[in-house]
C-alpha atoms as a PDB file:
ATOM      1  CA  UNK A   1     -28.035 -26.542  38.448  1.00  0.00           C
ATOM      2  CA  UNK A   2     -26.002 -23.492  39.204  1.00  0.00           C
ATOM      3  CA  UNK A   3     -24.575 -20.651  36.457  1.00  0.00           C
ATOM      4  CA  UNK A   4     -21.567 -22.691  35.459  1.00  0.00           C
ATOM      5  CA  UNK A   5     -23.406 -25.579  34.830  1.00  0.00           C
ATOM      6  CA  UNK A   6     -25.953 -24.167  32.844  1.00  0.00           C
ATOM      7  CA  UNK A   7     -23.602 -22.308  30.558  1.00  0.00           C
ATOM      8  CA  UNK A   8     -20.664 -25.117  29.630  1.00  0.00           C
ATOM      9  CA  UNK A   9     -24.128 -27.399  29.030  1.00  0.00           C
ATOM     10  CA  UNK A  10     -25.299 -24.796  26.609  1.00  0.00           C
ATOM     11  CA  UNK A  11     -20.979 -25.144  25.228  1.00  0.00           C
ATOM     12  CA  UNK A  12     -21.675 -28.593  24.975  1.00  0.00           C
ATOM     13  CA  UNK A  13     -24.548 -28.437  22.683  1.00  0.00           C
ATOM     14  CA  UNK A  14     -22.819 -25.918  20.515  1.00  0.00           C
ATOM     15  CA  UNK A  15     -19.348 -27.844  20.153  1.00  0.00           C
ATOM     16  CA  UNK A  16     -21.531 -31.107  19.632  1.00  0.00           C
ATOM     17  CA  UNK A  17     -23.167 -29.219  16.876  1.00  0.00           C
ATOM     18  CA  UNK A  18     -20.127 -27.442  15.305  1.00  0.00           C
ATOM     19  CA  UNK A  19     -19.039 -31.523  14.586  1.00  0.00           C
ATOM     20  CA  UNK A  20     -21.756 -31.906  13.324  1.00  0.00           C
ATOM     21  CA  UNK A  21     -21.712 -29.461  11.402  1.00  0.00           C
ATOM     22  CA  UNK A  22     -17.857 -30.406  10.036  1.00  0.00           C
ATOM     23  CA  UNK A  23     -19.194 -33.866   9.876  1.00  0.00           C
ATOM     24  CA  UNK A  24     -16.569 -34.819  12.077  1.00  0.00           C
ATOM     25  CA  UNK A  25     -19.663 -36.740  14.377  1.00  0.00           C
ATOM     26  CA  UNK A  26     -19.540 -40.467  14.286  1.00  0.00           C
ATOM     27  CA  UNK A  27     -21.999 -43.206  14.244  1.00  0.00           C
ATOM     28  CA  UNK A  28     -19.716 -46.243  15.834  1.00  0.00           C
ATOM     29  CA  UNK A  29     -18.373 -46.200  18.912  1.00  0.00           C
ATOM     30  CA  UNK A  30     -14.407 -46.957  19.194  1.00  0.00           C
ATOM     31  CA  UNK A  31     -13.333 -50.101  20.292  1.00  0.00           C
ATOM     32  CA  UNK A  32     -13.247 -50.485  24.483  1.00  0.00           C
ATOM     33  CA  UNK A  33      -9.795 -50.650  23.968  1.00  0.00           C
ATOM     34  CA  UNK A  34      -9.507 -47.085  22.294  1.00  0.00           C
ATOM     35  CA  UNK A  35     -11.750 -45.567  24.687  1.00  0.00           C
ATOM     36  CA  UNK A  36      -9.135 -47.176  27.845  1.00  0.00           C
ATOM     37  CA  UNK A  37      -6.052 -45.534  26.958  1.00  0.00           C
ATOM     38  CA  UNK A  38      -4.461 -43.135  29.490  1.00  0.00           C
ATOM     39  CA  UNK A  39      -2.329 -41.079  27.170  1.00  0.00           C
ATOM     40  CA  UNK A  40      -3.784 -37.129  26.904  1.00  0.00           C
ATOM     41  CA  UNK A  41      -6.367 -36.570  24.882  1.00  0.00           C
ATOM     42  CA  UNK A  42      -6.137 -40.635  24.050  1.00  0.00           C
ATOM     43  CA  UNK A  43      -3.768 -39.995  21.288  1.00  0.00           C
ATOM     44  CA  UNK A  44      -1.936 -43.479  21.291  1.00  0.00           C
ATOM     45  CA  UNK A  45      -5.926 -44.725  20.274  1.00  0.00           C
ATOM     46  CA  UNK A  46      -8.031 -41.835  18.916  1.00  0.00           C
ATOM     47  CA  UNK A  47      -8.374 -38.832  16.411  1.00  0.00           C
ATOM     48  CA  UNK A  48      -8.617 -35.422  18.555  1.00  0.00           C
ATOM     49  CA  UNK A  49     -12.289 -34.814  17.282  1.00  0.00           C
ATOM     50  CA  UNK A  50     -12.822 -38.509  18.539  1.00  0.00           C
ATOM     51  CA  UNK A  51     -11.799 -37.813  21.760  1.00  0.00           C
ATOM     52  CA  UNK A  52     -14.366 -35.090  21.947  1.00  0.00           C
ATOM     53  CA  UNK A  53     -17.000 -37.072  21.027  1.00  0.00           C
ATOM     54  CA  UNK A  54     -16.485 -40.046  22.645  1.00  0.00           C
ATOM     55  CA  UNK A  55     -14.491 -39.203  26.167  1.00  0.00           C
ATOM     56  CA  UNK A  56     -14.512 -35.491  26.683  1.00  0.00           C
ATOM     57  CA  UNK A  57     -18.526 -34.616  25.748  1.00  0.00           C
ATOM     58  CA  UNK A  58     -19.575 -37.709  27.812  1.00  0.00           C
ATOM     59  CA  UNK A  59     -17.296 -37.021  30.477  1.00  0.00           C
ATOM     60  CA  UNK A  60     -18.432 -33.458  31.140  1.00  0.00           C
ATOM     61  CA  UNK A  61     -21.977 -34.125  30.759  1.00  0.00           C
ATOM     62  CA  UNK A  62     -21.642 -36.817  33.922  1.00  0.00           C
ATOM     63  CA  UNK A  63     -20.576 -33.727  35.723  1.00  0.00           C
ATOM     64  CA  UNK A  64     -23.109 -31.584  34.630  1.00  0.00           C
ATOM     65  CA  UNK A  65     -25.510 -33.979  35.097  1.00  0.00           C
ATOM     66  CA  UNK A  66     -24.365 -34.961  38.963  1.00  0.00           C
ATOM     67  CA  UNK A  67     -23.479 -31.354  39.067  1.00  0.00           C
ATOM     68  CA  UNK A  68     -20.333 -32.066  40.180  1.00  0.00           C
ATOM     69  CA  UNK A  69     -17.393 -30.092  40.421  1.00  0.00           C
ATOM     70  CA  UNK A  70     -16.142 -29.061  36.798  1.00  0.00           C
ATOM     71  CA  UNK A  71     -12.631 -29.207  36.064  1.00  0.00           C
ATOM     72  CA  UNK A  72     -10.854 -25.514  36.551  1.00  0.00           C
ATOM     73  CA  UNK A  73      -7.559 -24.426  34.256  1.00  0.00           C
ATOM     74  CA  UNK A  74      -8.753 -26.587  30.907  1.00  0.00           C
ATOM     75  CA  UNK A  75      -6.553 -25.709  27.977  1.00  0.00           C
ATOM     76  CA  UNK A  76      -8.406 -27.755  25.259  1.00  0.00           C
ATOM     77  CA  UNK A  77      -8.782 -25.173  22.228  1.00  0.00           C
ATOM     78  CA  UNK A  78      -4.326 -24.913  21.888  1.00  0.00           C
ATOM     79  CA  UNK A  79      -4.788 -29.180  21.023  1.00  0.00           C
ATOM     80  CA  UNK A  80      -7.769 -28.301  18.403  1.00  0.00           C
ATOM     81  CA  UNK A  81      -5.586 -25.505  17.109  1.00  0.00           C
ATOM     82  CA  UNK A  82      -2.883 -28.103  16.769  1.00  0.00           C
ATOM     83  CA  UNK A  83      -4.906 -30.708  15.498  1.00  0.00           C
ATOM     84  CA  UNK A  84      -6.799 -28.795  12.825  1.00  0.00           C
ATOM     85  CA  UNK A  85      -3.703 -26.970  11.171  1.00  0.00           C
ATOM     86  CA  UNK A  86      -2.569 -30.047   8.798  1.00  0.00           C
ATOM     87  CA  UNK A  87      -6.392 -30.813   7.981  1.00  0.00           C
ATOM     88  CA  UNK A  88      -8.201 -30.371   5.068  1.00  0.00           C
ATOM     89  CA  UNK A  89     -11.497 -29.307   7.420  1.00  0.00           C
ATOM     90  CA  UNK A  90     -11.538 -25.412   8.547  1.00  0.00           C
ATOM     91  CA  UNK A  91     -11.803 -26.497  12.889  1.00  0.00           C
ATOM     92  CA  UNK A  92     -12.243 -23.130  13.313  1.00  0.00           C
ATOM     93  CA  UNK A  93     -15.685 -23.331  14.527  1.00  0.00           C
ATOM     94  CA  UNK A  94     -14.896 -26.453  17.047  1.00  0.00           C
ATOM     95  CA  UNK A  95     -11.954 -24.021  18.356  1.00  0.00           C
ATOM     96  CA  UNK A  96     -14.426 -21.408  19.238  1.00  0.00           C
ATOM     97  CA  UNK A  97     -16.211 -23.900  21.242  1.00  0.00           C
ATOM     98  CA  UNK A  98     -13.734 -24.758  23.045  1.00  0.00           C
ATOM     99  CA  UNK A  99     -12.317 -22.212  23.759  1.00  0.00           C
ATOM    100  CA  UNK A 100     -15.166 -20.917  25.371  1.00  0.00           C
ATOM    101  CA  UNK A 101     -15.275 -23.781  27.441  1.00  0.00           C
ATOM    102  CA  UNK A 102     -11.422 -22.851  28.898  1.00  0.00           C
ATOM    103  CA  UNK A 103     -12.759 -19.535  29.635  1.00  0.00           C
ATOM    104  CA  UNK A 104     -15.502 -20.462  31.706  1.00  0.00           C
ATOM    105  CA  UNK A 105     -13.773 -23.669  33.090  1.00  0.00           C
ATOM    106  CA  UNK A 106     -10.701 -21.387  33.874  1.00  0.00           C
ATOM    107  CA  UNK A 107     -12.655 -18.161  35.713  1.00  0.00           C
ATOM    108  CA  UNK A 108     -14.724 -20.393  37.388  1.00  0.00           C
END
């Protein structure tokens, strides 16, 4: 596993725990039909922080995993921003996470 690898696994962890943390994490998986939609982010089906947890976590950790080529130019953390603003939960800490991961995804 090379540098890049290595340190958006160790992101991973730490946006995995910052749910956590919020207690944003959940339990039950969406419906299939949820997890199939093709809009961004899934909004038509899913909550932002579900889309995290269920597509986006999973998704990169494939790639990881196969070490395969990570995605370059990710702009997550602006859609958290967005997302958290109207919610009673401080995201703060899940916007951090991720926007380390646009960093490293983006300099790669």
């Amino acid at each position: 596993m090379n540098d890049i690898h290595i340190a958006a696994a160790d992101i991973l962890i730490d946006l995995e725990a910052a749910l956590r943390d919020l207690q944003l994490w959940q339990l039950d998986l969406p419906p299939a039909e949820a997890l199939a939609s093709t809009a961004p982010f899934a909004v038509d089906t899913l909550t932002f922080t579900q889309w995290l947890q269920f597509m986006f976590l999973p998704q990169m950790q494939l790639l990881i995993d196969e070490r395969a080529p990570l995605p370059v130019n990710c702009a997550i953390a602006p859609m958290a921003d967005e997302y958290f603003k109207p919610q009673v939960v401080d995201g703060s800490a899940v916007v951090v996470q991720l926007q380390r991961i646009d960093t490293l995804l983006s300099h790669q």
